[in-house]
PDB file of N, CA and C in Angstrom:
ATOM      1  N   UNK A   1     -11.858 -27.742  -3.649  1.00  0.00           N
ATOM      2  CA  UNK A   1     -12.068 -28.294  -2.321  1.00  0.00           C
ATOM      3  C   UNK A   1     -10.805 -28.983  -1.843  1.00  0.00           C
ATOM      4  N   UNK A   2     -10.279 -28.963  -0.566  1.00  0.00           N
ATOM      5  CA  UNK A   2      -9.497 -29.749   0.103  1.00  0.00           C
ATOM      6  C   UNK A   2      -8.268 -29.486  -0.771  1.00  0.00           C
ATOM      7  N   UNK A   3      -8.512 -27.858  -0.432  1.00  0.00           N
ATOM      8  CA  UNK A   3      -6.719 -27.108  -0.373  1.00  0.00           C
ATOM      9  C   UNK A   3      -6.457 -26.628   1.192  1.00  0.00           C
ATOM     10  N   UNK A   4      -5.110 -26.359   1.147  1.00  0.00           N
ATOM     11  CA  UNK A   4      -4.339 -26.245   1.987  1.00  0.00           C
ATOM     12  C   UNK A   4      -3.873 -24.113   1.942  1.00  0.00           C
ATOM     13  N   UNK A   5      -3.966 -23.642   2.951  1.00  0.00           N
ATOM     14  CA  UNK A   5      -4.315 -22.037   3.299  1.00  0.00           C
ATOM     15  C   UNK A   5      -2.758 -21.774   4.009  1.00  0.00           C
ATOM     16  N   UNK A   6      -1.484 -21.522   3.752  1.00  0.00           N
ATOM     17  CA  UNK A   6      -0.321 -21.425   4.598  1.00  0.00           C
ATOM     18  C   UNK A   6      -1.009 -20.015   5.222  1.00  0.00           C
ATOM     19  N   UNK A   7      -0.832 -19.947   5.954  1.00  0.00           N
ATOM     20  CA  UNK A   7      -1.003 -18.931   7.106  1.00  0.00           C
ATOM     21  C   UNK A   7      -0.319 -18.496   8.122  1.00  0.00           C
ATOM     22  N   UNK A   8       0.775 -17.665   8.639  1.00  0.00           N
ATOM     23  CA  UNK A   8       1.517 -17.310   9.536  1.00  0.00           C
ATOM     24  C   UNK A   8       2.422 -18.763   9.659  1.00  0.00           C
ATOM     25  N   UNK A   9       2.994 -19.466   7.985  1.00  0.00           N
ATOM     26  CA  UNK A   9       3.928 -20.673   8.229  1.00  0.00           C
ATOM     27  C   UNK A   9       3.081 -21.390   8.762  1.00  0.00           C
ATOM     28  N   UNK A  10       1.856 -22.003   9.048  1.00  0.00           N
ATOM     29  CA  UNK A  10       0.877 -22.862   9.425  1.00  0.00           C
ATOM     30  C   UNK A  10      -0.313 -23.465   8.474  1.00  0.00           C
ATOM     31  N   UNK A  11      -0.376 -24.835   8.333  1.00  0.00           N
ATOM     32  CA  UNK A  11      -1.206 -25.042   7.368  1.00  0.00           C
ATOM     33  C   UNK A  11      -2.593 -24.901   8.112  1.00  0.00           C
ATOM     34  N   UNK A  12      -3.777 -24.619   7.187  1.00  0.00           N
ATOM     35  CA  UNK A  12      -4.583 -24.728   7.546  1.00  0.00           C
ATOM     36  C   UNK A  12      -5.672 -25.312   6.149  1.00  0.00           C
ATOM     37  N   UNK A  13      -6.915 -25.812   6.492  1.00  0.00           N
ATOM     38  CA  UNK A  13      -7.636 -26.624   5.372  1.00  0.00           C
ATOM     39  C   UNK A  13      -8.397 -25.215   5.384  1.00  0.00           C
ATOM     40  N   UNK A  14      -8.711 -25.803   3.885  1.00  0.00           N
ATOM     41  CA  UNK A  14      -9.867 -24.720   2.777  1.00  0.00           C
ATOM     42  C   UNK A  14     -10.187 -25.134   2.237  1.00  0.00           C
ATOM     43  N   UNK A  15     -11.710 -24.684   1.376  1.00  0.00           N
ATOM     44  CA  UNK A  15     -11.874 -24.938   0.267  1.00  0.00           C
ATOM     45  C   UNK A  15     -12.402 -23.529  -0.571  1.00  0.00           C
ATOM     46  N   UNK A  16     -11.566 -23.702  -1.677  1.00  0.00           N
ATOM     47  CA  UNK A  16     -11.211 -22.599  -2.389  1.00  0.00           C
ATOM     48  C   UNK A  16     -12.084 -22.451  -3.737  1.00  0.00           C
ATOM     49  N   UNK A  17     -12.629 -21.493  -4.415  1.00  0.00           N
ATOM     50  CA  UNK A  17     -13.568 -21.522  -5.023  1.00  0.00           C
ATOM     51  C   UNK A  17     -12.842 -20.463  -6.570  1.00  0.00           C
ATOM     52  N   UNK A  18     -12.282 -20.762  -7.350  1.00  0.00           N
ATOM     53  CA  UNK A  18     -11.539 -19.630  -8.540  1.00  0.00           C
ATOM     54  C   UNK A  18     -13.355 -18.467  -9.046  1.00  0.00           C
ATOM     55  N   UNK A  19     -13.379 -17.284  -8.197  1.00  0.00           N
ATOM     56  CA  UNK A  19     -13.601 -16.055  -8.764  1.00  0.00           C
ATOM     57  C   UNK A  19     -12.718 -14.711  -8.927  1.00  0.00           C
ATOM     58  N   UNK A  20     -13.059 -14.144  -9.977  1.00  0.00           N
ATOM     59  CA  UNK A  20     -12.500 -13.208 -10.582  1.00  0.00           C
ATOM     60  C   UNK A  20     -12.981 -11.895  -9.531  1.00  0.00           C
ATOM     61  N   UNK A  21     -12.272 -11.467  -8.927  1.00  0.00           N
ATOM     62  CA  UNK A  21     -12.656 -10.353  -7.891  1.00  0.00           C
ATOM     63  C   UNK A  21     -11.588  -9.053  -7.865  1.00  0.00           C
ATOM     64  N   UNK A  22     -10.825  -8.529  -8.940  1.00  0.00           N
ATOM     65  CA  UNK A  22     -10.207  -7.367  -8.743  1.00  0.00           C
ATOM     66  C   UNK A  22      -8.563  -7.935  -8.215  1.00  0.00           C
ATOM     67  N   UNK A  23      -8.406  -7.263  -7.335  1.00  0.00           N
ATOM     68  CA  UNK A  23      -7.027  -7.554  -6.943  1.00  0.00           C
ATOM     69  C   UNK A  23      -6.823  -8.544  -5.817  1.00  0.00           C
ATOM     70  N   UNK A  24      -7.857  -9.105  -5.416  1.00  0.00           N
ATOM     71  CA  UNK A  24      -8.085 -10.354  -4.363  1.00  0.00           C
ATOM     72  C   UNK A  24      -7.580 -11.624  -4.792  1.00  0.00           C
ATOM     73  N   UNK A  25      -6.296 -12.045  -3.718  1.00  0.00           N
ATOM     74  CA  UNK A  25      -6.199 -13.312  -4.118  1.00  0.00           C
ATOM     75  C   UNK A  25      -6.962 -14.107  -3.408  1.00  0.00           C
ATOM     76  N   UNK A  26      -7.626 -14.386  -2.283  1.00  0.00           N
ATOM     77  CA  UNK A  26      -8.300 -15.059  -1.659  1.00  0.00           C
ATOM     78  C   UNK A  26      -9.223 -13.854  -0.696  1.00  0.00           C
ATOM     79  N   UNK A  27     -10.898 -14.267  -0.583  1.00  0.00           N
ATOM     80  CA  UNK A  27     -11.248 -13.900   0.248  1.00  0.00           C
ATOM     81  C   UNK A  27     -11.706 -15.091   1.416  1.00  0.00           C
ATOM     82  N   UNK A  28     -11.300 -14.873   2.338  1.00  0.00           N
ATOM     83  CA  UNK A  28     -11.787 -16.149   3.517  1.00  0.00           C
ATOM     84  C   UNK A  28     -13.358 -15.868   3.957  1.00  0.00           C
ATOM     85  N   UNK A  29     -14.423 -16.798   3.934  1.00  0.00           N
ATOM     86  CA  UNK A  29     -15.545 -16.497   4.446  1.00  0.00           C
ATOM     87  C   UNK A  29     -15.977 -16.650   5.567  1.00  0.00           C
ATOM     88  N   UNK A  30     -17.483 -17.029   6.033  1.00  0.00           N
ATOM     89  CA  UNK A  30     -17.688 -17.386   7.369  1.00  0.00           C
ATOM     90  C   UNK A  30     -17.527 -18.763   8.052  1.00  0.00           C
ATOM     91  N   UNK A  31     -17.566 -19.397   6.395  1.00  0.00           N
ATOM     92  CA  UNK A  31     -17.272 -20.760   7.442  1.00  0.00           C
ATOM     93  C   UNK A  31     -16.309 -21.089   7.876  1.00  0.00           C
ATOM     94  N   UNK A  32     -14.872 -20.956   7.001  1.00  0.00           N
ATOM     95  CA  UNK A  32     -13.446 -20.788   7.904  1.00  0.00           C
ATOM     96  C   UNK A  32     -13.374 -20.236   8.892  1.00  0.00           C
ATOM     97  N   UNK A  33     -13.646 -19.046   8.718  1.00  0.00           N
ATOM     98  CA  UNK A  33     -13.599 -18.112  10.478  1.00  0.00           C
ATOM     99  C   UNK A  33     -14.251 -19.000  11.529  1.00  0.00           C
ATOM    100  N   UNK A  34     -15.229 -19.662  11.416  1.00  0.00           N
ATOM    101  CA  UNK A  34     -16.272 -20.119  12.537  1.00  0.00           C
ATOM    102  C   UNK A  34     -15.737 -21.341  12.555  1.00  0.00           C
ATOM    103  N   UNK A  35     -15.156 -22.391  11.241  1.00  0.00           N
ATOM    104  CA  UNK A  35     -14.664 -23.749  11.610  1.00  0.00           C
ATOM    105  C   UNK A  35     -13.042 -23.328  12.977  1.00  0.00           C
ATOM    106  N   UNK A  36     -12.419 -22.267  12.432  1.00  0.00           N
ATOM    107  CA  UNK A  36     -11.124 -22.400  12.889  1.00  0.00           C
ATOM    108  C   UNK A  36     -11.265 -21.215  14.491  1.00  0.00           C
ATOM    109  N   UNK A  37     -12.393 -20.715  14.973  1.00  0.00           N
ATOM    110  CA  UNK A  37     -13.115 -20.334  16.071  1.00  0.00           C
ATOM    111  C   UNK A  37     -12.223 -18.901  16.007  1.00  0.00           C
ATOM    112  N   UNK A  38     -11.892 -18.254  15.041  1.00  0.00           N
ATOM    113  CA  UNK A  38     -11.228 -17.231  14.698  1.00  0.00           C
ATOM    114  C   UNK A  38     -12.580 -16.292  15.491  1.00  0.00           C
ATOM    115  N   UNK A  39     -11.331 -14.822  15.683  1.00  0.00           N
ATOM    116  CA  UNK A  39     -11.945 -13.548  16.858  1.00  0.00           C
ATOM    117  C   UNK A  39     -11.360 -12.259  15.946  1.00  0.00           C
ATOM    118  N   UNK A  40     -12.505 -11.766  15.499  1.00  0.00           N
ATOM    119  CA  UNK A  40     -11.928 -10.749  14.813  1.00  0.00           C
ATOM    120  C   UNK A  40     -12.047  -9.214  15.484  1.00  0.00           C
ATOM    121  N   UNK A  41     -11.277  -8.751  15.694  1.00  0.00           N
ATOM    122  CA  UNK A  41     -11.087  -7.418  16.865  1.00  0.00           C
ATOM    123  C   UNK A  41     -11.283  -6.198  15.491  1.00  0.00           C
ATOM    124  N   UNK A  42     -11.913  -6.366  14.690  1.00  0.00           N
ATOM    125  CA  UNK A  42     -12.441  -4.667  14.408  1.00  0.00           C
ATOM    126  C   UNK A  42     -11.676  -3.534  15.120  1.00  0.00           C
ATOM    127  N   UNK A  43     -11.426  -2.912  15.919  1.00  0.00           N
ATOM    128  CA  UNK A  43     -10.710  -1.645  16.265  1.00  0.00           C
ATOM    129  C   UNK A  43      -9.531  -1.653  16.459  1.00  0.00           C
ATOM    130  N   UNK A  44      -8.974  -3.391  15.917  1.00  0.00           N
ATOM    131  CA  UNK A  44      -7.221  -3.273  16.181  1.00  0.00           C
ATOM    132  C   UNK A  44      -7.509  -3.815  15.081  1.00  0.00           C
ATOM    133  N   UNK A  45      -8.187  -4.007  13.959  1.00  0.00           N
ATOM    134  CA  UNK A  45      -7.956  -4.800  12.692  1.00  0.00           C
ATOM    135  C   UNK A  45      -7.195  -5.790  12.802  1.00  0.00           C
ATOM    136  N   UNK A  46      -7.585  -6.448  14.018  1.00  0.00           N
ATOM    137  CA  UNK A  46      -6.420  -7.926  14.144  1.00  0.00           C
ATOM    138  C   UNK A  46      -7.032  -8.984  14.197  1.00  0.00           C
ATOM    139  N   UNK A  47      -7.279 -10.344  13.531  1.00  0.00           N
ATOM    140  CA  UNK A  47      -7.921 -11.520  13.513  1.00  0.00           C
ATOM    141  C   UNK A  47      -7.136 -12.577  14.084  1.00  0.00           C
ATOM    142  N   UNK A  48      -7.978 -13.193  15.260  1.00  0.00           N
ATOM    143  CA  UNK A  48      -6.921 -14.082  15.975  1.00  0.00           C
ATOM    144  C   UNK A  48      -7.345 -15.356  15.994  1.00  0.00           C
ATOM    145  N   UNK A  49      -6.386 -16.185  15.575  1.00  0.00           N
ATOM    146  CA  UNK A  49      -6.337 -17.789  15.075  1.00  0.00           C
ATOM    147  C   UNK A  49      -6.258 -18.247  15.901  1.00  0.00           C
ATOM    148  N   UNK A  50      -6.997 -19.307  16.940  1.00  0.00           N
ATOM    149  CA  UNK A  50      -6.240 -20.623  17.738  1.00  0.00           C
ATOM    150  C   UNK A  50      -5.907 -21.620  16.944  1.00  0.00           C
ATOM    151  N   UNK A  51      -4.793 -22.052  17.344  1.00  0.00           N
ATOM    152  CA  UNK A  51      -4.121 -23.538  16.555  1.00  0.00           C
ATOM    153  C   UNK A  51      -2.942 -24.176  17.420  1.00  0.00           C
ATOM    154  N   UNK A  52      -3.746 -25.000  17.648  1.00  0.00           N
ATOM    155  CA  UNK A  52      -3.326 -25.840  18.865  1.00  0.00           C
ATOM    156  C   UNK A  52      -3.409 -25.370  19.972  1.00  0.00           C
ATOM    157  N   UNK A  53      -2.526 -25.023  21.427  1.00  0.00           N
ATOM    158  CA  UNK A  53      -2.086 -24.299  22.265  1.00  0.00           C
ATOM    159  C   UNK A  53      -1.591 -22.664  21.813  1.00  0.00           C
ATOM    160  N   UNK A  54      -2.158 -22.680  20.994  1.00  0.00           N
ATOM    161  CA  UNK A  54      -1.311 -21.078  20.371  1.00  0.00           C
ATOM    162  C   UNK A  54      -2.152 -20.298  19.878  1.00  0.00           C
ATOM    163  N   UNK A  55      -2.161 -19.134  19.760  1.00  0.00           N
ATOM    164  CA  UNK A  55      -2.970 -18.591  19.250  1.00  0.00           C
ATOM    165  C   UNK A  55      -2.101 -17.411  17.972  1.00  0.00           C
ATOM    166  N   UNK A  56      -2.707 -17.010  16.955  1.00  0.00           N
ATOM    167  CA  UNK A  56      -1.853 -16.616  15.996  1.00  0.00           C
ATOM    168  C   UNK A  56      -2.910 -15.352  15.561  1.00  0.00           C
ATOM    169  N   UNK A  57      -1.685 -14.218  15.526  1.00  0.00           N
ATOM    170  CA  UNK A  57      -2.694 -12.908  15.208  1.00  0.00           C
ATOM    171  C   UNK A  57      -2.121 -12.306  13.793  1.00  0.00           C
ATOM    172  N   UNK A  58      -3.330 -12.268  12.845  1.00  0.00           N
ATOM    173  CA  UNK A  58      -3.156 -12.098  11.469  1.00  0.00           C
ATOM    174  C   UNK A  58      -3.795 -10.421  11.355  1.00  0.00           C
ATOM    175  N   UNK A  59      -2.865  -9.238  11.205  1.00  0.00           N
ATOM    176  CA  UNK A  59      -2.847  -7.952  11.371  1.00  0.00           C
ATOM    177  C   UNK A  59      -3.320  -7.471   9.830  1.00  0.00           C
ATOM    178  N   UNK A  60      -4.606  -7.270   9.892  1.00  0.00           N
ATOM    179  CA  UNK A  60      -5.050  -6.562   8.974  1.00  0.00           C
ATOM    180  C   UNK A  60      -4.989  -5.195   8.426  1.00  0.00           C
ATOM    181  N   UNK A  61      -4.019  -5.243   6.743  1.00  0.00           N
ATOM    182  CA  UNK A  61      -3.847  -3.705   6.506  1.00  0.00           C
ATOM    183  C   UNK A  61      -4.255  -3.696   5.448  1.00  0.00           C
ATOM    184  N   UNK A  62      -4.534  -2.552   5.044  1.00  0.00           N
ATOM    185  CA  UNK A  62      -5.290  -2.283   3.089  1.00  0.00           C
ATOM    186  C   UNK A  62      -3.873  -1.887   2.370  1.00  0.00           C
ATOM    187  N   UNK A  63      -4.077  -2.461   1.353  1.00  0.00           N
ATOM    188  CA  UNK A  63      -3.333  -2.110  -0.163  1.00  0.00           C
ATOM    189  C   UNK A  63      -2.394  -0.931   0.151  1.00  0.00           C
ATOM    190  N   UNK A  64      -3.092   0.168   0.356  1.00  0.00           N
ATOM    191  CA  UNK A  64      -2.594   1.344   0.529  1.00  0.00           C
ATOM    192  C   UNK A  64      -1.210   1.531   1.694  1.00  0.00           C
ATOM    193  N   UNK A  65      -2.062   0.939   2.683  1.00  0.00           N
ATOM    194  CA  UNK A  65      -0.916   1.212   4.390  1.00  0.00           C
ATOM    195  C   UNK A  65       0.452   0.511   3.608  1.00  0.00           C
ATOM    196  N   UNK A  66       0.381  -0.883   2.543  1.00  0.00           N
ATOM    197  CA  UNK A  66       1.582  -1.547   2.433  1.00  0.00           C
ATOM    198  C   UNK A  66       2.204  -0.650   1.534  1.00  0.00           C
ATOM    199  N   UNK A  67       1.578  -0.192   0.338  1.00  0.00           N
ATOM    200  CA  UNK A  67       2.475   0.482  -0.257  1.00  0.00           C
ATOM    201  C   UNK A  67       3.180   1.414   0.155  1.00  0.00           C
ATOM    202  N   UNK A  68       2.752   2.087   1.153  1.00  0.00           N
ATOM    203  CA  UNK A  68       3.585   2.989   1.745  1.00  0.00           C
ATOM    204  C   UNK A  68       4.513   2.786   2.562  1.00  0.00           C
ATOM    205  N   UNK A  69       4.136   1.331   2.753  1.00  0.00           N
ATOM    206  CA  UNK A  69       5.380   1.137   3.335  1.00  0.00           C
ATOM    207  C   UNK A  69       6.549   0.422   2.760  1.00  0.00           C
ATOM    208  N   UNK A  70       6.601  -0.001   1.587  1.00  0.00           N
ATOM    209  CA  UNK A  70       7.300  -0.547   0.513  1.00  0.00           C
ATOM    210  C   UNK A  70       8.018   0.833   0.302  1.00  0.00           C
ATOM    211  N   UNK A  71       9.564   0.920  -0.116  1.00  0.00           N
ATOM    212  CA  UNK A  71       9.797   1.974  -0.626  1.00  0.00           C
ATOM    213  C   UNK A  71       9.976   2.272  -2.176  1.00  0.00           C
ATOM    214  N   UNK A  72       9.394   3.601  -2.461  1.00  0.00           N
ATOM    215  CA  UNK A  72       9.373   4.098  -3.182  1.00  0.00           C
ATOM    216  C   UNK A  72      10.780   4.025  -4.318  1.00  0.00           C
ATOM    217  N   UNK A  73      11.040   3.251  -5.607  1.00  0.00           N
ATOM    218  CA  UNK A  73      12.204   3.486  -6.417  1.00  0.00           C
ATOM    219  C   UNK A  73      11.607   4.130  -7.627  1.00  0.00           C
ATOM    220  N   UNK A  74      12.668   5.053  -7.970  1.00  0.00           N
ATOM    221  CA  UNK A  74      12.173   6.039  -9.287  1.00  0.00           C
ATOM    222  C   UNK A  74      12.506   4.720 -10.325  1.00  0.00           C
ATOM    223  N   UNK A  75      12.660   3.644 -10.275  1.00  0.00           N
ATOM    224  CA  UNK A  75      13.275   2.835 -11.547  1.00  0.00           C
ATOM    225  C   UNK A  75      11.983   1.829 -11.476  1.00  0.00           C
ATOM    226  N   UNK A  76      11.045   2.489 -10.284  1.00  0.00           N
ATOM    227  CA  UNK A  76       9.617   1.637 -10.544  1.00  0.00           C
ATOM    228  C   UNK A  76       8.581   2.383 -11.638  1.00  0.00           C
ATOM    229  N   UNK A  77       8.749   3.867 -11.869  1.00  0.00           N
ATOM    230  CA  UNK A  77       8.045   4.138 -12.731  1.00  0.00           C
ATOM    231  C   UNK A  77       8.489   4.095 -14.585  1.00  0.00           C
ATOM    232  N   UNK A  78       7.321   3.281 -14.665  1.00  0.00           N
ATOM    233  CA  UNK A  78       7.359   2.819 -16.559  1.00  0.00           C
ATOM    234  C   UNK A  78       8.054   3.742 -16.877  1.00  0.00           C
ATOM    235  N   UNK A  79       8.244   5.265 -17.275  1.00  0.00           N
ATOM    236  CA  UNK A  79       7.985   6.279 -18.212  1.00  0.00           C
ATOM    237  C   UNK A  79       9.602   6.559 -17.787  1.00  0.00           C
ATOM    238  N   UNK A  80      10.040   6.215 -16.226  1.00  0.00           N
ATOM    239  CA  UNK A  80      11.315   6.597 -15.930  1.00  0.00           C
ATOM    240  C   UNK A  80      12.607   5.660 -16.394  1.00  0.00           C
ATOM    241  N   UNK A  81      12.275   4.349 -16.477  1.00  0.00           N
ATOM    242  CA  UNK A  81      12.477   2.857 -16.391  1.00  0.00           C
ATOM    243  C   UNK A  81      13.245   3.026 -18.079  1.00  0.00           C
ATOM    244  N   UNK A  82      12.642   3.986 -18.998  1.00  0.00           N
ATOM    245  CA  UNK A  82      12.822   4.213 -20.484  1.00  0.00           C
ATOM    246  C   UNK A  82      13.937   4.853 -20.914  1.00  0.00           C
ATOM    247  N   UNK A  83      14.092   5.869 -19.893  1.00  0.00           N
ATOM    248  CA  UNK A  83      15.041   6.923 -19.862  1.00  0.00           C
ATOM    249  C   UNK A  83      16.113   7.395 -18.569  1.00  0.00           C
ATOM    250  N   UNK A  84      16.521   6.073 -17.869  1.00  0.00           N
ATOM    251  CA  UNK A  84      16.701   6.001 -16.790  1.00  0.00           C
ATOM    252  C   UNK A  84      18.509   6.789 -17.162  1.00  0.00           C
ATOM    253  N   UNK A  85      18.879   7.138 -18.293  1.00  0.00           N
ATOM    254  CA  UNK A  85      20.288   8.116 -18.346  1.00  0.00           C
ATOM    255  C   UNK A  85      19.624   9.322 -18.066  1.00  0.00           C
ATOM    256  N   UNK A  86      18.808   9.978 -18.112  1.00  0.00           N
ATOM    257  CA  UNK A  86      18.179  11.159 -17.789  1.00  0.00           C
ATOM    258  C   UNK A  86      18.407  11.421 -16.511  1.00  0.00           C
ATOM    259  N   UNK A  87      17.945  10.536 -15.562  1.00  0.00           N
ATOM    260  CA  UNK A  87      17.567  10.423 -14.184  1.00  0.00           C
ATOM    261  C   UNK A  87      19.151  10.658 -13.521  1.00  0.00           C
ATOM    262  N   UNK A  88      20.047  10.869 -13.220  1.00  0.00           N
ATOM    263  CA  UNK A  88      20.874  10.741 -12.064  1.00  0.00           C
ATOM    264  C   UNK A  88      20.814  10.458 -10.965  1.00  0.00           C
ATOM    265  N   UNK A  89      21.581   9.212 -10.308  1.00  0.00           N
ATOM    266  CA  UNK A  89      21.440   8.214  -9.391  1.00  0.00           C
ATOM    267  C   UNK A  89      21.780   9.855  -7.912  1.00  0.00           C
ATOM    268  N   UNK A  90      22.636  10.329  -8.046  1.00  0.00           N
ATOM    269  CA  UNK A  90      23.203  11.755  -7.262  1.00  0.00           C
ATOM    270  C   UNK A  90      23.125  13.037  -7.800  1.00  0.00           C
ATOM    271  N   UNK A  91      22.200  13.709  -7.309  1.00  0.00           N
ATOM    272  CA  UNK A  91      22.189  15.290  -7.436  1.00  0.00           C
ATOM    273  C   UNK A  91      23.448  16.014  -7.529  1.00  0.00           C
ATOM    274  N   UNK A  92      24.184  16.667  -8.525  1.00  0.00           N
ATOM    275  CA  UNK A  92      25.522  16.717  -8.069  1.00  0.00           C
ATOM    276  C   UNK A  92      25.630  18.297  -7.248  1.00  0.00           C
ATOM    277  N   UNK A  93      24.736  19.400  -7.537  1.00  0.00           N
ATOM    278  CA  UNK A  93      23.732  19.868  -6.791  1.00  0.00           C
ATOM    279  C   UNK A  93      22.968  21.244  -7.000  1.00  0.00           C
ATOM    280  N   UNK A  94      23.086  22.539  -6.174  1.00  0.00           N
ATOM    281  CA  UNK A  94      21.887  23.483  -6.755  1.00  0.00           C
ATOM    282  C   UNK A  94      22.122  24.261  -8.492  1.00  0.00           C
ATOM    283  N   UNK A  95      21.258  24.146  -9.234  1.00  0.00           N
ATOM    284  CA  UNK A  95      21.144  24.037 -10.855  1.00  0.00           C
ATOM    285  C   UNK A  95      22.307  25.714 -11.007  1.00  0.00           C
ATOM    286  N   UNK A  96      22.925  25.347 -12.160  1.00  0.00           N
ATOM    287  CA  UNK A  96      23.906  27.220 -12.168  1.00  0.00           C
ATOM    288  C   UNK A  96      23.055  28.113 -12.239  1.00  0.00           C
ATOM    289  N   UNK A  97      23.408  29.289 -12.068  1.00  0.00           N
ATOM    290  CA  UNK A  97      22.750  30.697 -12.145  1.00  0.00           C
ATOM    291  C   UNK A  97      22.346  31.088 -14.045  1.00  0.00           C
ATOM    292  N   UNK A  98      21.279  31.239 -13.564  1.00  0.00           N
ATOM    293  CA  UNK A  98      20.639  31.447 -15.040  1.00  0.00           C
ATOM    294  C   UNK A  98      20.908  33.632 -15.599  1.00  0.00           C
ATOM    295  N   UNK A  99      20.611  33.402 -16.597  1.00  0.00           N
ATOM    296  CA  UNK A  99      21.284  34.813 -16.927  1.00  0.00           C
ATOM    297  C   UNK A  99      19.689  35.824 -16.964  1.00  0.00           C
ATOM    298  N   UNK A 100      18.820  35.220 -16.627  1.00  0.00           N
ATOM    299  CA  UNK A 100      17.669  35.827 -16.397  1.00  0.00           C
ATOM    300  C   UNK A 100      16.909  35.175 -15.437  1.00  0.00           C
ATOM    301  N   UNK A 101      17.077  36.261 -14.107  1.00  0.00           N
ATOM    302  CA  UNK A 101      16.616  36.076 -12.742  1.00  0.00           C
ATOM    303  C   UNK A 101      15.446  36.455 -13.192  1.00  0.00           C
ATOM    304  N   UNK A 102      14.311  35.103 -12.720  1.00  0.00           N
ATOM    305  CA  UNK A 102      12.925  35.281 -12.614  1.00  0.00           C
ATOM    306  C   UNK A 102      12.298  35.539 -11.135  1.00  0.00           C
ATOM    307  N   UNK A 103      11.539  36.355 -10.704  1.00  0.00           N
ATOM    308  CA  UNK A 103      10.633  36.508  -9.195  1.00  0.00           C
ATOM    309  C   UNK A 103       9.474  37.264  -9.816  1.00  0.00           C
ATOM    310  N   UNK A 104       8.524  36.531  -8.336  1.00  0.00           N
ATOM    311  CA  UNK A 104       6.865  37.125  -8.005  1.00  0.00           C
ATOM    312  C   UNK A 104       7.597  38.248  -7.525  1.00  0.00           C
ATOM    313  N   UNK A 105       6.905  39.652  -7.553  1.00  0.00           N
ATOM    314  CA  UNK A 105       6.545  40.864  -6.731  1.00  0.00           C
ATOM    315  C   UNK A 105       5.779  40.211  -5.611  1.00  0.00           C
ATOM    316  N   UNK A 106       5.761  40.277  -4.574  1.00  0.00           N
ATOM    317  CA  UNK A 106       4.556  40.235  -4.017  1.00  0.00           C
ATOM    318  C   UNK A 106       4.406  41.726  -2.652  1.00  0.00           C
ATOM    319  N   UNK A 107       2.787  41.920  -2.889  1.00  0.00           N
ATOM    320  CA  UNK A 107       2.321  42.789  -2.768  1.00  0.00           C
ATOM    321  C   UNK A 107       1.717  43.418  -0.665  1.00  0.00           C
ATOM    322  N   UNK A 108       2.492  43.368  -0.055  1.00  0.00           N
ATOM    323  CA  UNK A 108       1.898  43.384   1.282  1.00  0.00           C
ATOM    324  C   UNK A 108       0.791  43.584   1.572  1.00  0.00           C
ATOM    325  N   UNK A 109       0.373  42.496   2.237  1.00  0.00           N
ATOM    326  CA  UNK A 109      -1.286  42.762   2.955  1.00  0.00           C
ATOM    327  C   UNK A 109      -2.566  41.986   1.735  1.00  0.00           C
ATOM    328  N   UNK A 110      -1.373  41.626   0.476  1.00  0.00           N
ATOM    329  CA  UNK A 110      -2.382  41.290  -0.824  1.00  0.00           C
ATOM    330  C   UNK A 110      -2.993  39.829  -0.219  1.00  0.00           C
ATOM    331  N   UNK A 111      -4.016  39.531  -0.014  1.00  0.00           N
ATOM    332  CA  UNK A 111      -4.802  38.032  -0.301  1.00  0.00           C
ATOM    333  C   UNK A 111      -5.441  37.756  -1.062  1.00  0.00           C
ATOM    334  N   UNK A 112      -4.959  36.037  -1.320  1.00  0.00           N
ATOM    335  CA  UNK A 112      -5.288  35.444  -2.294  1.00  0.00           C
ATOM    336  C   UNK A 112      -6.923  35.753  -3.171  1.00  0.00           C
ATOM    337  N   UNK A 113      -6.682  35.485  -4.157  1.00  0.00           N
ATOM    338  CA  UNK A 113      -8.500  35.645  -4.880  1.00  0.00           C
ATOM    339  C   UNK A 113      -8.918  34.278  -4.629  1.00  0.00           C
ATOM    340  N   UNK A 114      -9.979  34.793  -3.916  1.00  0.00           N
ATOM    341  CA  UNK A 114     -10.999  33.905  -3.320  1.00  0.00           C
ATOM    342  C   UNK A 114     -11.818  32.826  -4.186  1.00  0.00           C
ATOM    343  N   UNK A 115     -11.753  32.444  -5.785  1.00  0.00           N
ATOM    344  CA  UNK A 115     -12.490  32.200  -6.519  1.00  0.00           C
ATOM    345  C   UNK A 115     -12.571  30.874  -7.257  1.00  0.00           C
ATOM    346  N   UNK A 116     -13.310  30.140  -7.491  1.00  0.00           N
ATOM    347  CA  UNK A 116     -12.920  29.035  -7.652  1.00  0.00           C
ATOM    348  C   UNK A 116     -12.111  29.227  -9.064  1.00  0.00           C
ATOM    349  N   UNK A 117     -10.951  28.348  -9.933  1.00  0.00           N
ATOM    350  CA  UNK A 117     -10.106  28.416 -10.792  1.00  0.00           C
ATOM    351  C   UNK A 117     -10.906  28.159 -12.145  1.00  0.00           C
ATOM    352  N   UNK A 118     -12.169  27.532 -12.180  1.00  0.00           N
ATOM    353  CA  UNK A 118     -12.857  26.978 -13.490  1.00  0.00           C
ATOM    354  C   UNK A 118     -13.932  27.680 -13.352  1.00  0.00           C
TER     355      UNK A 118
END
């Protein structure tokens, strides 16, 4: 009870309750929303704060939208992270000519088999 919520650089009061919920660091309930007269817009996923003369809009995204927007480093995956002399930082570029050219035939007019694989 009688913690403090930084929010868009703004304090705001809480009271905070330690459950074990997955990857949640805080879920806010109804009584914050309704003490702090918060407006939650569902079809813009945007929740809007008054505080003071101001009003403050907290843009709701899932897990997913951020990671994608984080970029991607090959020195984030474990398995790469091990063997990162393998990896080359620069492609130096297309692999030499191998002494046995591999190709599909493919057959005009042939379509695919329709079938499930298992």
């Amino acid at each position: 009870r009688g913690c403090t919520l930084g929010l868009l650089g703004h304090p705001f009061d809480i009271d905070l309750m330690p459950v074990e919920l997955g990857s949640f660091n805080v879920i806010i309930g109804m009584d914050w929303l309704a003490k702090y007269h918060t407006l939650i817009v569902c079809d813009e996923k945007v929740v809007r704060i008054p505080y003071g003369n101001e009003v403050y809009l907290a843009q709701v995204t899932s897990k997913k939208a951020e990671d994608k927007l984080e970029e991607k480093r090959l020195e984030d995956v474990p398995i790469v992270r091990e063997f990162l002399e393998v990896f080359p930082k620069d492609l130096p570029g297309l692999p030499p000519t191998r002494q046995v050219k591999f190709q599909i035939d493919l057959v005009l007019g042939a379509a695919p088999v329709a079938r499930a694989p298992y």
